[in-house]
C-alpha atoms as a PDB file:
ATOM      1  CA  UNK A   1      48.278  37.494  -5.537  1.00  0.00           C
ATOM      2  CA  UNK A   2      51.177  35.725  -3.497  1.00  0.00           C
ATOM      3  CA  UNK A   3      49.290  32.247  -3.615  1.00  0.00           C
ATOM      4  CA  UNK A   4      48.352  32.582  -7.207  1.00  0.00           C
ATOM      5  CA  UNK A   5      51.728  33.328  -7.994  1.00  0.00           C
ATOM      6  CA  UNK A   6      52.984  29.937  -5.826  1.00  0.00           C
ATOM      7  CA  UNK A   7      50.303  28.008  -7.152  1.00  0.00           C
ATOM      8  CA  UNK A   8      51.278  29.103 -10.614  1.00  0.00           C
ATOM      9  CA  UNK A   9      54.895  28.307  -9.627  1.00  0.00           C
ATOM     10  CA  UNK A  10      54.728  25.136  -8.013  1.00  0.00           C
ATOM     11  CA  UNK A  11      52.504  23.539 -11.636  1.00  0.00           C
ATOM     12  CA  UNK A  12      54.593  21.562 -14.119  1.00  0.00           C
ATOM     13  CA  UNK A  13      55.278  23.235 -16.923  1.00  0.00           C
ATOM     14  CA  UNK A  14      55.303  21.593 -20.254  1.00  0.00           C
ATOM     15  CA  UNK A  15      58.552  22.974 -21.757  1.00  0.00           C
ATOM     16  CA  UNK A  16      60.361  21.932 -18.707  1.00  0.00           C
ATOM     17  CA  UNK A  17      59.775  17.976 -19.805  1.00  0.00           C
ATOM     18  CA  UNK A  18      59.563  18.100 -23.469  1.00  0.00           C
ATOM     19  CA  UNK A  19      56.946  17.216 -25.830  1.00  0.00           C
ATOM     20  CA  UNK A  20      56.650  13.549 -24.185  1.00  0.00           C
ATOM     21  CA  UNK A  21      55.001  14.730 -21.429  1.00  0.00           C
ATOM     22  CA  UNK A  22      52.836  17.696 -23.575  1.00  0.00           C
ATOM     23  CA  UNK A  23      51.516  14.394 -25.425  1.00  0.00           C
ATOM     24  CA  UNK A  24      50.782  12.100 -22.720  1.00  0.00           C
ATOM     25  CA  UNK A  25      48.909  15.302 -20.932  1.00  0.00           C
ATOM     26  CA  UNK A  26      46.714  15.807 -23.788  1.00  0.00           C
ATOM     27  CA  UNK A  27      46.019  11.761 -24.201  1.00  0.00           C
ATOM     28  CA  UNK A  28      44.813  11.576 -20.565  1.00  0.00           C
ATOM     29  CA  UNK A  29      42.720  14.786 -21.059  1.00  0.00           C
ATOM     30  CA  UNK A  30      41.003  13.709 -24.530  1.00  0.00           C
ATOM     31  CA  UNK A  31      40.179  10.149 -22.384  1.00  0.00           C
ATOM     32  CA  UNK A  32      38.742  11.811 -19.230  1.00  0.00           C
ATOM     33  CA  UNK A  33      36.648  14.296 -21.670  1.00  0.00           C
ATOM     34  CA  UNK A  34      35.662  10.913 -23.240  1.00  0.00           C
ATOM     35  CA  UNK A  35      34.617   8.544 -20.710  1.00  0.00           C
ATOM     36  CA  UNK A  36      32.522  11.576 -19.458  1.00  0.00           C
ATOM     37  CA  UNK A  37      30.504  12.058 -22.544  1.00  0.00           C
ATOM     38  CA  UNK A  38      30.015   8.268 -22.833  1.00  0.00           C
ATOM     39  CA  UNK A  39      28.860   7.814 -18.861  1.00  0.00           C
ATOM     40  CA  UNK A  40      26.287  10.821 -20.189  1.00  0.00           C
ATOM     41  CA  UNK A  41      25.502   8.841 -22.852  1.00  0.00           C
ATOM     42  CA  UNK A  42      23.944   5.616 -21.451  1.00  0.00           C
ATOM     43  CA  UNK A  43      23.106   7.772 -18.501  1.00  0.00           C
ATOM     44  CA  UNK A  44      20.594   9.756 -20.590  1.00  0.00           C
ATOM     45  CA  UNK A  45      19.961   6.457 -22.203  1.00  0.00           C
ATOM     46  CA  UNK A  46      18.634   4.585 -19.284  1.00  0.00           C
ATOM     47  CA  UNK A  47      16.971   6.957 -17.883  1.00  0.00           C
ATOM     48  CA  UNK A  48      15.259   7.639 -21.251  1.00  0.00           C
ATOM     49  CA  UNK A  49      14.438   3.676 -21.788  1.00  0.00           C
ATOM     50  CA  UNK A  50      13.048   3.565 -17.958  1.00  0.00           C
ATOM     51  CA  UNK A  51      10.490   5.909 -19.097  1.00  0.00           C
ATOM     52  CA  UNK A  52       9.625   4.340 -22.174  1.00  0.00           C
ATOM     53  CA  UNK A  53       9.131   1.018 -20.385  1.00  0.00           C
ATOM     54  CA  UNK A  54       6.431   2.573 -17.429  1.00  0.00           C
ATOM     55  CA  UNK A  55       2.889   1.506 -19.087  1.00  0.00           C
ATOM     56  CA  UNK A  56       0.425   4.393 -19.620  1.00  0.00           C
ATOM     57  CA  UNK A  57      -2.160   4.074 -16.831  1.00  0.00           C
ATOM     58  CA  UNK A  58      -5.644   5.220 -17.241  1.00  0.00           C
ATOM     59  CA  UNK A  59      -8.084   5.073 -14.027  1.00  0.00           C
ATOM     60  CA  UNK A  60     -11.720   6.586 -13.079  1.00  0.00           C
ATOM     61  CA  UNK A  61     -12.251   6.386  -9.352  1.00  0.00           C
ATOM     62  CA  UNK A  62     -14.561   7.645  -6.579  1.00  0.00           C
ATOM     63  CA  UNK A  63     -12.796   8.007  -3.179  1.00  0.00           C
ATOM     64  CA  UNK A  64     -14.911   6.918  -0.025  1.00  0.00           C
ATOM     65  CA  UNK A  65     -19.339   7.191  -1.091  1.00  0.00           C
ATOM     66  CA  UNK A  66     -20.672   7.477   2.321  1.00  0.00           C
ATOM     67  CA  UNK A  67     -23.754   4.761   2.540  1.00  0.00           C
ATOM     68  CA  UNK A  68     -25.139   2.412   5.086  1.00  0.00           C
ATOM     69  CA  UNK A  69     -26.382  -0.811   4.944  1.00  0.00           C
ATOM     70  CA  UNK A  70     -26.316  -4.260   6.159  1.00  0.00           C
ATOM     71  CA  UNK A  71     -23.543  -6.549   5.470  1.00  0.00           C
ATOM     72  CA  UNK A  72     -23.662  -9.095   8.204  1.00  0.00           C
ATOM     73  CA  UNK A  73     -23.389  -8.637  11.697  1.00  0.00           C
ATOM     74  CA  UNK A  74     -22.058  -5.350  13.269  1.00  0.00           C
ATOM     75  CA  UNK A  75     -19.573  -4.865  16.262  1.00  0.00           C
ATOM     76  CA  UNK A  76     -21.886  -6.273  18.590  1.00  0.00           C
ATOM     77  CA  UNK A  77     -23.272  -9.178  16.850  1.00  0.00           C
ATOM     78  CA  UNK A  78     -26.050  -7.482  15.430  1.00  0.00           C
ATOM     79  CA  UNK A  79     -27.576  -7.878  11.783  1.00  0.00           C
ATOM     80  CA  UNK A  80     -28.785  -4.410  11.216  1.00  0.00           C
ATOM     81  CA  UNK A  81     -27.343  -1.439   8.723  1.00  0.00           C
ATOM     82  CA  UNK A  82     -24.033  -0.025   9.247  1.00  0.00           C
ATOM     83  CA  UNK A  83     -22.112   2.546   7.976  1.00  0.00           C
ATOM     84  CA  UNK A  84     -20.088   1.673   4.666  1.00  0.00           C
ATOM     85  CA  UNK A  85     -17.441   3.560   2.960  1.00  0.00           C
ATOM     86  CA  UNK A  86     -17.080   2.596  -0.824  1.00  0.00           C
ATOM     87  CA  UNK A  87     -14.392   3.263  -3.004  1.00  0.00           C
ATOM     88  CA  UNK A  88     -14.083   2.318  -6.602  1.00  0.00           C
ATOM     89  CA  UNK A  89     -11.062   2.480  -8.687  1.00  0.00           C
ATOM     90  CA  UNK A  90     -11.871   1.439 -12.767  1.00  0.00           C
ATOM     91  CA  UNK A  91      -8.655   0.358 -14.484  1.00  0.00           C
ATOM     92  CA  UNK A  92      -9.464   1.238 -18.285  1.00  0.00           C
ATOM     93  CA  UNK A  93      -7.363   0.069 -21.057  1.00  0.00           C
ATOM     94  CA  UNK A  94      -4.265   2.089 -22.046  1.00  0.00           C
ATOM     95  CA  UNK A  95      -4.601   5.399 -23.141  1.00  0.00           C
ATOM     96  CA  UNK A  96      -8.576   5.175 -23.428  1.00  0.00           C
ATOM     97  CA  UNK A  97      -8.891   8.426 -21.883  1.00  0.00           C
ATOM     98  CA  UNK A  98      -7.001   9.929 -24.461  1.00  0.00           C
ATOM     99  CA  UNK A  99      -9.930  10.622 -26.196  1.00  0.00           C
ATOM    100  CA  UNK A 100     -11.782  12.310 -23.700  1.00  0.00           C
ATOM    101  CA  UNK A 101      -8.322  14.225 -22.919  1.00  0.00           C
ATOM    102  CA  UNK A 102      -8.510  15.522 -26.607  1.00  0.00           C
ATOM    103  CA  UNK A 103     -12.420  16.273 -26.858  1.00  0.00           C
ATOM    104  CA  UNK A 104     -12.717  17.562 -23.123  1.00  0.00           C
ATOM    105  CA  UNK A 105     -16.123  15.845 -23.490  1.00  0.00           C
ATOM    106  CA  UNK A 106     -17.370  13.283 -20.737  1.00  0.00           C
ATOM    107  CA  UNK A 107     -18.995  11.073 -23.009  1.00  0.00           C
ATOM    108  CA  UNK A 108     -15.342   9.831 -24.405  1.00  0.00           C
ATOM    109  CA  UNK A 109     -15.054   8.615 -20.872  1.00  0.00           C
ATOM    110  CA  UNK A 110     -16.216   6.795 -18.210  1.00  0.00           C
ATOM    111  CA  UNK A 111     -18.580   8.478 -16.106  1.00  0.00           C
ATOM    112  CA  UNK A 112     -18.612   8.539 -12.420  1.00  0.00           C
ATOM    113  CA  UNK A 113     -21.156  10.042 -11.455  1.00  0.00           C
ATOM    114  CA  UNK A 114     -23.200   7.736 -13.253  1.00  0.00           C
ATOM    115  CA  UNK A 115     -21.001   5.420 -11.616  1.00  0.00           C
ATOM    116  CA  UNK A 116     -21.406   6.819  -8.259  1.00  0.00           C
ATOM    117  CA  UNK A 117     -25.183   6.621  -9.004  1.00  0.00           C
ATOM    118  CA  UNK A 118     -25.338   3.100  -9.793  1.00  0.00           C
ATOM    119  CA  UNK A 119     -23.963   1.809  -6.371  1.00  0.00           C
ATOM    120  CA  UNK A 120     -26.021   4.711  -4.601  1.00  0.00           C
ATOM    121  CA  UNK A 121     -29.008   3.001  -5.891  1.00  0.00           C
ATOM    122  CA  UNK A 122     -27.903  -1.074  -5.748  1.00  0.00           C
ATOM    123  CA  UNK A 123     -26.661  -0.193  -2.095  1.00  0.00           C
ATOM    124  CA  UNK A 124     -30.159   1.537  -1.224  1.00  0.00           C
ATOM    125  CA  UNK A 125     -32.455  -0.759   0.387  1.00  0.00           C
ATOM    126  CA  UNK A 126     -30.164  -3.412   0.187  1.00  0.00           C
ATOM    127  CA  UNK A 127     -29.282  -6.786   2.201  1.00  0.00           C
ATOM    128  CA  UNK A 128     -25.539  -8.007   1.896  1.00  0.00           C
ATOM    129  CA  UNK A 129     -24.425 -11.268   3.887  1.00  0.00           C
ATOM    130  CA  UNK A 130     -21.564 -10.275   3.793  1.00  0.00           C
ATOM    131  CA  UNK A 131     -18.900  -7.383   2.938  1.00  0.00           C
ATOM    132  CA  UNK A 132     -17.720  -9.224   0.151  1.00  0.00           C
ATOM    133  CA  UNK A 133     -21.157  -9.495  -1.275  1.00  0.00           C
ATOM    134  CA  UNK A 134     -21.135  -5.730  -1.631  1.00  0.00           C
ATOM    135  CA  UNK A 135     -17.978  -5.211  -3.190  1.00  0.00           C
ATOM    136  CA  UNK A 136     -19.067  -7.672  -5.874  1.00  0.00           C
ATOM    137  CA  UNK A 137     -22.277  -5.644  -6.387  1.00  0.00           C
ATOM    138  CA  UNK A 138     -19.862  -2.309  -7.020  1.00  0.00           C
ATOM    139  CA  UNK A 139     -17.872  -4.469  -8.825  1.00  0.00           C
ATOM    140  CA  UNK A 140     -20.781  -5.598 -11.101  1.00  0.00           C
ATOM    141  CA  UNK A 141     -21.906  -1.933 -11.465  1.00  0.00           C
ATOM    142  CA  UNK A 142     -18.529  -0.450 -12.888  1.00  0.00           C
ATOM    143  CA  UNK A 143     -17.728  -3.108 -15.373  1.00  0.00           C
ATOM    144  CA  UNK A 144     -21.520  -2.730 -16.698  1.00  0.00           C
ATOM    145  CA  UNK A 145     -21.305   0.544 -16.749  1.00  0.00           C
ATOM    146  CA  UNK A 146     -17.506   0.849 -18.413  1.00  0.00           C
ATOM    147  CA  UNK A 147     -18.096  -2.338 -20.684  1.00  0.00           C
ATOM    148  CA  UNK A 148     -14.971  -4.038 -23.181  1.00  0.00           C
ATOM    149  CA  UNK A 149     -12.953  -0.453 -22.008  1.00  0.00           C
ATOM    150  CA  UNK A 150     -12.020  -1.856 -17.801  1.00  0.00           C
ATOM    151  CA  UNK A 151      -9.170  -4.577 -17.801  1.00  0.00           C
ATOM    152  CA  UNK A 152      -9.763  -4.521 -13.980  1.00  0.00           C
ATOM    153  CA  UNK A 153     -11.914  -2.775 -11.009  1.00  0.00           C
ATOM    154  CA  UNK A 154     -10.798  -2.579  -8.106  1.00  0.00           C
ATOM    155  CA  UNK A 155     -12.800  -1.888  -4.930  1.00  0.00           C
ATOM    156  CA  UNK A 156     -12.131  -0.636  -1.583  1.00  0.00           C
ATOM    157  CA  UNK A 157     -14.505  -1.139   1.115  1.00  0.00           C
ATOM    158  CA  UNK A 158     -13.888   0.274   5.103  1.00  0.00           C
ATOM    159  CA  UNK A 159     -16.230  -0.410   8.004  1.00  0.00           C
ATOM    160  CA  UNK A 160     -15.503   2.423  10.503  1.00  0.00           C
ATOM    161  CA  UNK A 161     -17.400   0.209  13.227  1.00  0.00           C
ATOM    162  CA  UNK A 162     -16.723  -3.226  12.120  1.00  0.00           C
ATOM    163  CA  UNK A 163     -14.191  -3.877  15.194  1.00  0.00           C
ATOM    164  CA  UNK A 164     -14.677  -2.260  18.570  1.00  0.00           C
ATOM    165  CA  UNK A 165     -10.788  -1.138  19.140  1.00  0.00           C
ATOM    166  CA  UNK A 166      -9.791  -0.103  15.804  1.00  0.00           C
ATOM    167  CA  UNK A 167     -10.728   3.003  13.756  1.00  0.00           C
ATOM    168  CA  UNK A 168     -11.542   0.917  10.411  1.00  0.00           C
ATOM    169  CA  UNK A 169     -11.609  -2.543   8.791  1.00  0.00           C
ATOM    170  CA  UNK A 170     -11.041  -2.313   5.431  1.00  0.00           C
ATOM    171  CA  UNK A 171     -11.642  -5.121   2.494  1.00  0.00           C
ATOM    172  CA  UNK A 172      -9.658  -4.242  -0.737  1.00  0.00           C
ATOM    173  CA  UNK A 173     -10.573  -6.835  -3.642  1.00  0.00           C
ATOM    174  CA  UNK A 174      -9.153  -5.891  -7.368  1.00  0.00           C
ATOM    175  CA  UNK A 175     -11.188  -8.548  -9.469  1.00  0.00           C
ATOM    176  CA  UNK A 176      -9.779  -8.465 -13.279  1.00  0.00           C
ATOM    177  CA  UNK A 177     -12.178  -8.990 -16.242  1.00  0.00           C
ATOM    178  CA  UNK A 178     -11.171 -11.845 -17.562  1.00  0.00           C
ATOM    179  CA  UNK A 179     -12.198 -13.161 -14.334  1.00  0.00           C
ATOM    180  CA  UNK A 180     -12.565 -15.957 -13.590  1.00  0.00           C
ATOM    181  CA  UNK A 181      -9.638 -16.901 -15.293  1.00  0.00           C
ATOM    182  CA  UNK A 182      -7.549 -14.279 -13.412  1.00  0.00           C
ATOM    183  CA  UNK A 183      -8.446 -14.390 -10.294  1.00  0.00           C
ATOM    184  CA  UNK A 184      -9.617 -11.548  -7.504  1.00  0.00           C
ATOM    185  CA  UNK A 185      -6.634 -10.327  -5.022  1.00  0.00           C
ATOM    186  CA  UNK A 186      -7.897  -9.773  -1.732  1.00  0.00           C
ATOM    187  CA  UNK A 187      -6.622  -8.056   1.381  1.00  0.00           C
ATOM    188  CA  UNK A 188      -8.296  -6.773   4.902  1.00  0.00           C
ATOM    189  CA  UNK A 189      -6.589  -3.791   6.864  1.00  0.00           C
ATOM    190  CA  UNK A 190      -7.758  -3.725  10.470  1.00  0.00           C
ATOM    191  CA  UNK A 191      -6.696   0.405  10.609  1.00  0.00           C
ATOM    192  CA  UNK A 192      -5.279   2.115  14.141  1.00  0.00           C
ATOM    193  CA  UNK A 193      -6.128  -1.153  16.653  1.00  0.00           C
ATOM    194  CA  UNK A 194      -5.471   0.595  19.764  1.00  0.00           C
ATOM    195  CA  UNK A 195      -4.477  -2.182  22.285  1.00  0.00           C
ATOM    196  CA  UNK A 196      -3.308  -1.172  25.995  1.00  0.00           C
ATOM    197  CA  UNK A 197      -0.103  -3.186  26.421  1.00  0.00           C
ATOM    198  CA  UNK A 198       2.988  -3.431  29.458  1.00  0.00           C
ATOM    199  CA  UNK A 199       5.754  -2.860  26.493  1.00  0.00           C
ATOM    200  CA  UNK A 200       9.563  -1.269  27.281  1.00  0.00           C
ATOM    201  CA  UNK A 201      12.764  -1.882  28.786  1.00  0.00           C
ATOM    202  CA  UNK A 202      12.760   1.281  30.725  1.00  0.00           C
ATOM    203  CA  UNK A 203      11.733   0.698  34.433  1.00  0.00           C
ATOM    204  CA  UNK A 204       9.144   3.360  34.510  1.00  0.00           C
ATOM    205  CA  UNK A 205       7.435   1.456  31.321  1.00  0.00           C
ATOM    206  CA  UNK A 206       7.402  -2.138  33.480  1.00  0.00           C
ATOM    207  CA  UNK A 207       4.832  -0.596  35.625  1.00  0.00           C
ATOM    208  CA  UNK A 208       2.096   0.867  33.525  1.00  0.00           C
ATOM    209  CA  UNK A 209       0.643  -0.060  30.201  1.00  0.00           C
ATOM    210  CA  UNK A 210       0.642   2.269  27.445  1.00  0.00           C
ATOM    211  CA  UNK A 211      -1.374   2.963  24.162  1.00  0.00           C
ATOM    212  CA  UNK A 212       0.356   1.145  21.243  1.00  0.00           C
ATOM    213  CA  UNK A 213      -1.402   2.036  17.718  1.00  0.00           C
ATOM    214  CA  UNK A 214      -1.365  -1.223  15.529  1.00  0.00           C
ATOM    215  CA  UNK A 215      -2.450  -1.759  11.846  1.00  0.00           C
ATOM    216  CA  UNK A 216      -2.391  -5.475  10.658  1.00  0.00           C
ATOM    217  CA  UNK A 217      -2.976  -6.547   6.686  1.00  0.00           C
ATOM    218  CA  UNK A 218      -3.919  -9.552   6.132  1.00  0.00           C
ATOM    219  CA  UNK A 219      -2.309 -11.112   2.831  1.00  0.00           C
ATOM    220  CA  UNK A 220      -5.264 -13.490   1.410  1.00  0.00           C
ATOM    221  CA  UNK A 221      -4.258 -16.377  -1.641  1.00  0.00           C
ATOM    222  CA  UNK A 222      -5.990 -15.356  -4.948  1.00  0.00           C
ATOM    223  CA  UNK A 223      -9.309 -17.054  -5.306  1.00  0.00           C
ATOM    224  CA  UNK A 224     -12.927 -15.991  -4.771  1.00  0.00           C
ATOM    225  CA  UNK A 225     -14.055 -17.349  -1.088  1.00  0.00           C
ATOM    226  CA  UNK A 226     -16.612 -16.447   1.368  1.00  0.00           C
ATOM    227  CA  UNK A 227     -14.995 -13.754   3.922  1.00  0.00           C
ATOM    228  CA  UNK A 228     -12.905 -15.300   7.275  1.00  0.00           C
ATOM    229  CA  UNK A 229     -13.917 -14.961  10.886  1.00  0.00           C
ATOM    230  CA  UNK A 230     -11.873 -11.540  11.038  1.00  0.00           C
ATOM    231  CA  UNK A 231     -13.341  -9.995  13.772  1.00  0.00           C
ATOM    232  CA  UNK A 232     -13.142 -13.451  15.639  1.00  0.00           C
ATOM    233  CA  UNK A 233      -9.035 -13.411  14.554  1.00  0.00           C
ATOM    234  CA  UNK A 234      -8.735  -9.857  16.142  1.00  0.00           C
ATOM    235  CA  UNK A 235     -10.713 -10.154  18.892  1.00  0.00           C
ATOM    236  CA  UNK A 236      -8.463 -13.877  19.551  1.00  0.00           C
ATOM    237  CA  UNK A 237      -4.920 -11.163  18.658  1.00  0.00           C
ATOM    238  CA  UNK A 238      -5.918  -8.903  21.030  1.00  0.00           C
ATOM    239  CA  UNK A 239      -6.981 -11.115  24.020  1.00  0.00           C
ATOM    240  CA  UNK A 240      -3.635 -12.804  23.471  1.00  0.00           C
ATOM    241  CA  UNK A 241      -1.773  -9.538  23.630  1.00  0.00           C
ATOM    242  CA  UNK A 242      -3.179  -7.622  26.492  1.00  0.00           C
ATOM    243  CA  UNK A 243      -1.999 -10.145  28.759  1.00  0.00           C
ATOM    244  CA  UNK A 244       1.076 -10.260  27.811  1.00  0.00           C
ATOM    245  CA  UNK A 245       4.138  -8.236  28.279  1.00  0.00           C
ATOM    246  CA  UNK A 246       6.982  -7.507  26.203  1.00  0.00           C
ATOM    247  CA  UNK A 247      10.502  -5.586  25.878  1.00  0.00           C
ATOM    248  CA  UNK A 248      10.532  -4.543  22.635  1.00  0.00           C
ATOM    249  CA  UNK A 249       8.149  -3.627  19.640  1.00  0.00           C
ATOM    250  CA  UNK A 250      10.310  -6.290  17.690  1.00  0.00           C
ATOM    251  CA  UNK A 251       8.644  -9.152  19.780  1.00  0.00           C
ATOM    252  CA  UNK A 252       5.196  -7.242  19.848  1.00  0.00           C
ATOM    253  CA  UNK A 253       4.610  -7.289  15.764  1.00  0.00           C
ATOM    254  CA  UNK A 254       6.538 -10.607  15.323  1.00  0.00           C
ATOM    255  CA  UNK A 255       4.145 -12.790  17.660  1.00  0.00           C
ATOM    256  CA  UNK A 256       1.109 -10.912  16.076  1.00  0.00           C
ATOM    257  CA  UNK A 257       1.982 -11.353  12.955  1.00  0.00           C
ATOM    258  CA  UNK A 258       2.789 -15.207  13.863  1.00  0.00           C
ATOM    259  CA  UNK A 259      -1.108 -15.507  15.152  1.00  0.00           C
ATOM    260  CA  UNK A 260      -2.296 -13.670  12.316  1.00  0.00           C
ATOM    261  CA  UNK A 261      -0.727 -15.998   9.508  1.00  0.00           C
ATOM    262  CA  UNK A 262      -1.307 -19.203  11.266  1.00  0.00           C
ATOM    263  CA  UNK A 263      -5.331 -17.895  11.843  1.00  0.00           C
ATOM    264  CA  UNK A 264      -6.342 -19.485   8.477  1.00  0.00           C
ATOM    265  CA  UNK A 265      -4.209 -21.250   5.523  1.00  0.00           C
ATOM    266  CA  UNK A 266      -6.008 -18.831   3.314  1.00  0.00           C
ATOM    267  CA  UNK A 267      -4.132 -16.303   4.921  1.00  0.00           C
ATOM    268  CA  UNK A 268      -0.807 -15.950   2.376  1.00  0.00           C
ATOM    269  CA  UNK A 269       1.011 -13.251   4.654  1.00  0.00           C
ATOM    270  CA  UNK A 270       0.655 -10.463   7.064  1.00  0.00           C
ATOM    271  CA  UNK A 271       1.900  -6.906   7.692  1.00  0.00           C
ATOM    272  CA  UNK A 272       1.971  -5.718  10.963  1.00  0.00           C
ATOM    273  CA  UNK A 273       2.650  -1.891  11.945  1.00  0.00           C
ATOM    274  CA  UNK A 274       3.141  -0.972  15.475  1.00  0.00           C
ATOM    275  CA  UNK A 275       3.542   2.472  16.896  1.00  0.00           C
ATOM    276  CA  UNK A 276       4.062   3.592  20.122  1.00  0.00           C
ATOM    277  CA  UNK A 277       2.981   7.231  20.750  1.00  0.00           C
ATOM    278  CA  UNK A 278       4.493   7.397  24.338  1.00  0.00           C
ATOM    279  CA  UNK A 279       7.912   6.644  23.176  1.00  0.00           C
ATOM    280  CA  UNK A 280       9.506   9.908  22.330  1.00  0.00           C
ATOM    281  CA  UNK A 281       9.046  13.435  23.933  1.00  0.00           C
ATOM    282  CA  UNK A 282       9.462  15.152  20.649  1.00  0.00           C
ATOM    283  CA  UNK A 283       8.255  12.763  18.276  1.00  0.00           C
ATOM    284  CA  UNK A 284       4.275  11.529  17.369  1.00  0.00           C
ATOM    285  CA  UNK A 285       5.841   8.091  17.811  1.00  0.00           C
ATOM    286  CA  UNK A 286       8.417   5.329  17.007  1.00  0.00           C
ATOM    287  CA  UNK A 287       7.632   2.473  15.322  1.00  0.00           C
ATOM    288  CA  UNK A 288       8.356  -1.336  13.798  1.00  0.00           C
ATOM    289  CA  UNK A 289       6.629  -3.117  10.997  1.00  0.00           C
ATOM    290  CA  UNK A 290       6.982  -6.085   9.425  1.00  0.00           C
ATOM    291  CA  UNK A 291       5.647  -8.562   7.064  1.00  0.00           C
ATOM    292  CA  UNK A 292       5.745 -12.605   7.291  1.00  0.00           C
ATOM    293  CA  UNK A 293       4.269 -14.968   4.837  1.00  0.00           C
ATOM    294  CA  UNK A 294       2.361 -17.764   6.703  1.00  0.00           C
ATOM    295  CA  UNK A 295       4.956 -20.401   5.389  1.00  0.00           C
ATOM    296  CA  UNK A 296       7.821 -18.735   7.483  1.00  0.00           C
ATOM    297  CA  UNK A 297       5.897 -20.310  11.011  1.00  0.00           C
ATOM    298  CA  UNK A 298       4.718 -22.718   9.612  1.00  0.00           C
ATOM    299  CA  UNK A 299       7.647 -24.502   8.278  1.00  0.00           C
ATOM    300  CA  UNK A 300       9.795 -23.240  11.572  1.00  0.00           C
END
């Protein structure tokens, strides 16, 4: 009650400077309660136009059809079937699925298991030179089966045995339908490279070599193209970086991204990942990435 009352004492009162200051008061009141309402204005208004502006998106997909087959040589140099994990993602035109979403009825849609069927049954008994020969094949199968209604399909392809080190080696090619006056984006993952490197600037990590978990993506230029050497790059990456050393994880990513972008000029940029599990007591891991566009070495 004592502070109130000091509180109440110590604040100007109105009489004791006339109607001046009463006026000026009120003036700076009406302006704060004014700029408010007009920062919740446009506030409310941009957030409103930043919805308005996000295109409706309308996708069928099947995530990761187990198959096997042959699509060129396997880990170690062998042409024989391997196993293949397909998925498809079928970009339909805006709000086509709007239909189905009103009906509840399949046939206003795109349907994937007939979908799923359809590359089941190309895949079976099948040949492939090459992995990029299969995803055309899906890719062929989802815009016959989804017709004028797919602006693009997009395909997603990972070899679990493909490379010897890693845990997958995934090709992702999105070919548009107007193709080939758009053309296909492509872009290989080589997933969780596990590569035994001296790496640290503490003295007990100059004398042993620890497990550092690397993912690499390479970048490719638009264009339809037979597939690279990429288990030829890798293998090159890795020989290159288990006999070397290095202080930091900086260094590590930066010189294989710099091999990986100067492997090929079809190569438009690289991400590289690097993790080191051993790192932290109380942490999974700690970790760099970066990515470098092949021009940035090759211009340096």
């Amino acid at each position: 009650m004592f502070r109130s009352s000091r509180v109440l004492a110590c604040a100007p009162h109105p009489e004791r400077f006339g109607p001046a200051f009463t006026f000026s008061t009120t003036i700076a009141s009406l302006v704060r309660v004014l700029l408010w309402l007009v920062y919740l204005f446009f506030r409310r208004r941009m957030s409103t136009s930043s919805l308005a502006v996000r295109p409706q998106t309308d996708v069928v997909f099947i995530d990761t059809l187990h198959l096997s087959t042959d699509v060129g040589l396997d880990c170690w140099k062998r042409a024989r079937a391997q196993p293949v994990e397909v998925s498809v993602y079928l970009h339909l035109q805006s709000s086509f699925l709007t239909a189905a979403g009103k009906s509840d009825d399949v046939l206003d849609s795109v349907h994937y298991g007939q979908l799923s069927k359809a590359i089941s049954n190309r895949v079976a008994g099948s040949t492939f030179g090459g992995v990029e020969n299969l995803v055309a094949a899906a890719t062929d199968e989802a815009f016959a089966l989804a017709g004028k209604a797919a602006t693009e399909v997009r395909v997603v392809v990972n070899l679990p045995k493909q490379i010897l080190l890693a845990e997958g080696f995934i090709v992702d090619i999105t070919t548009p339908s107007d193709a080939p006056s758009s053309p296909s984006t492509r872009k290989v993952s080589v997933v969780n490279l596990i590569l035994p490197v001296v790496i640290g600037v503490n003295p007990p990590e100059r004398k042993a070599k620890q497990r550092v978990i690397t993912n690499i993506t390479f970048h490719e230029h638009p264009g339809d193209r037979p597939m690279l050497g990429y288990p030829e790059i890798v293998a090159g990456i890795v020989k290159d970086i288990e006999s070397s050393a290095y202080l930091t994880l900086e260094k590590f990513v930066w010189e294989i991204a710099r091999a990986a972008c100067l492997a090929s000029a079809e190569i438009g940029a690289v991400t590289v990942v690097a993790q080191k599990p051993s790192a932290l007591s109380f942490a999974n891991s700690s970790g760099v990435e970066i990515t470098r566009r092949r021009v940035d070495f090759v211009n340096s």
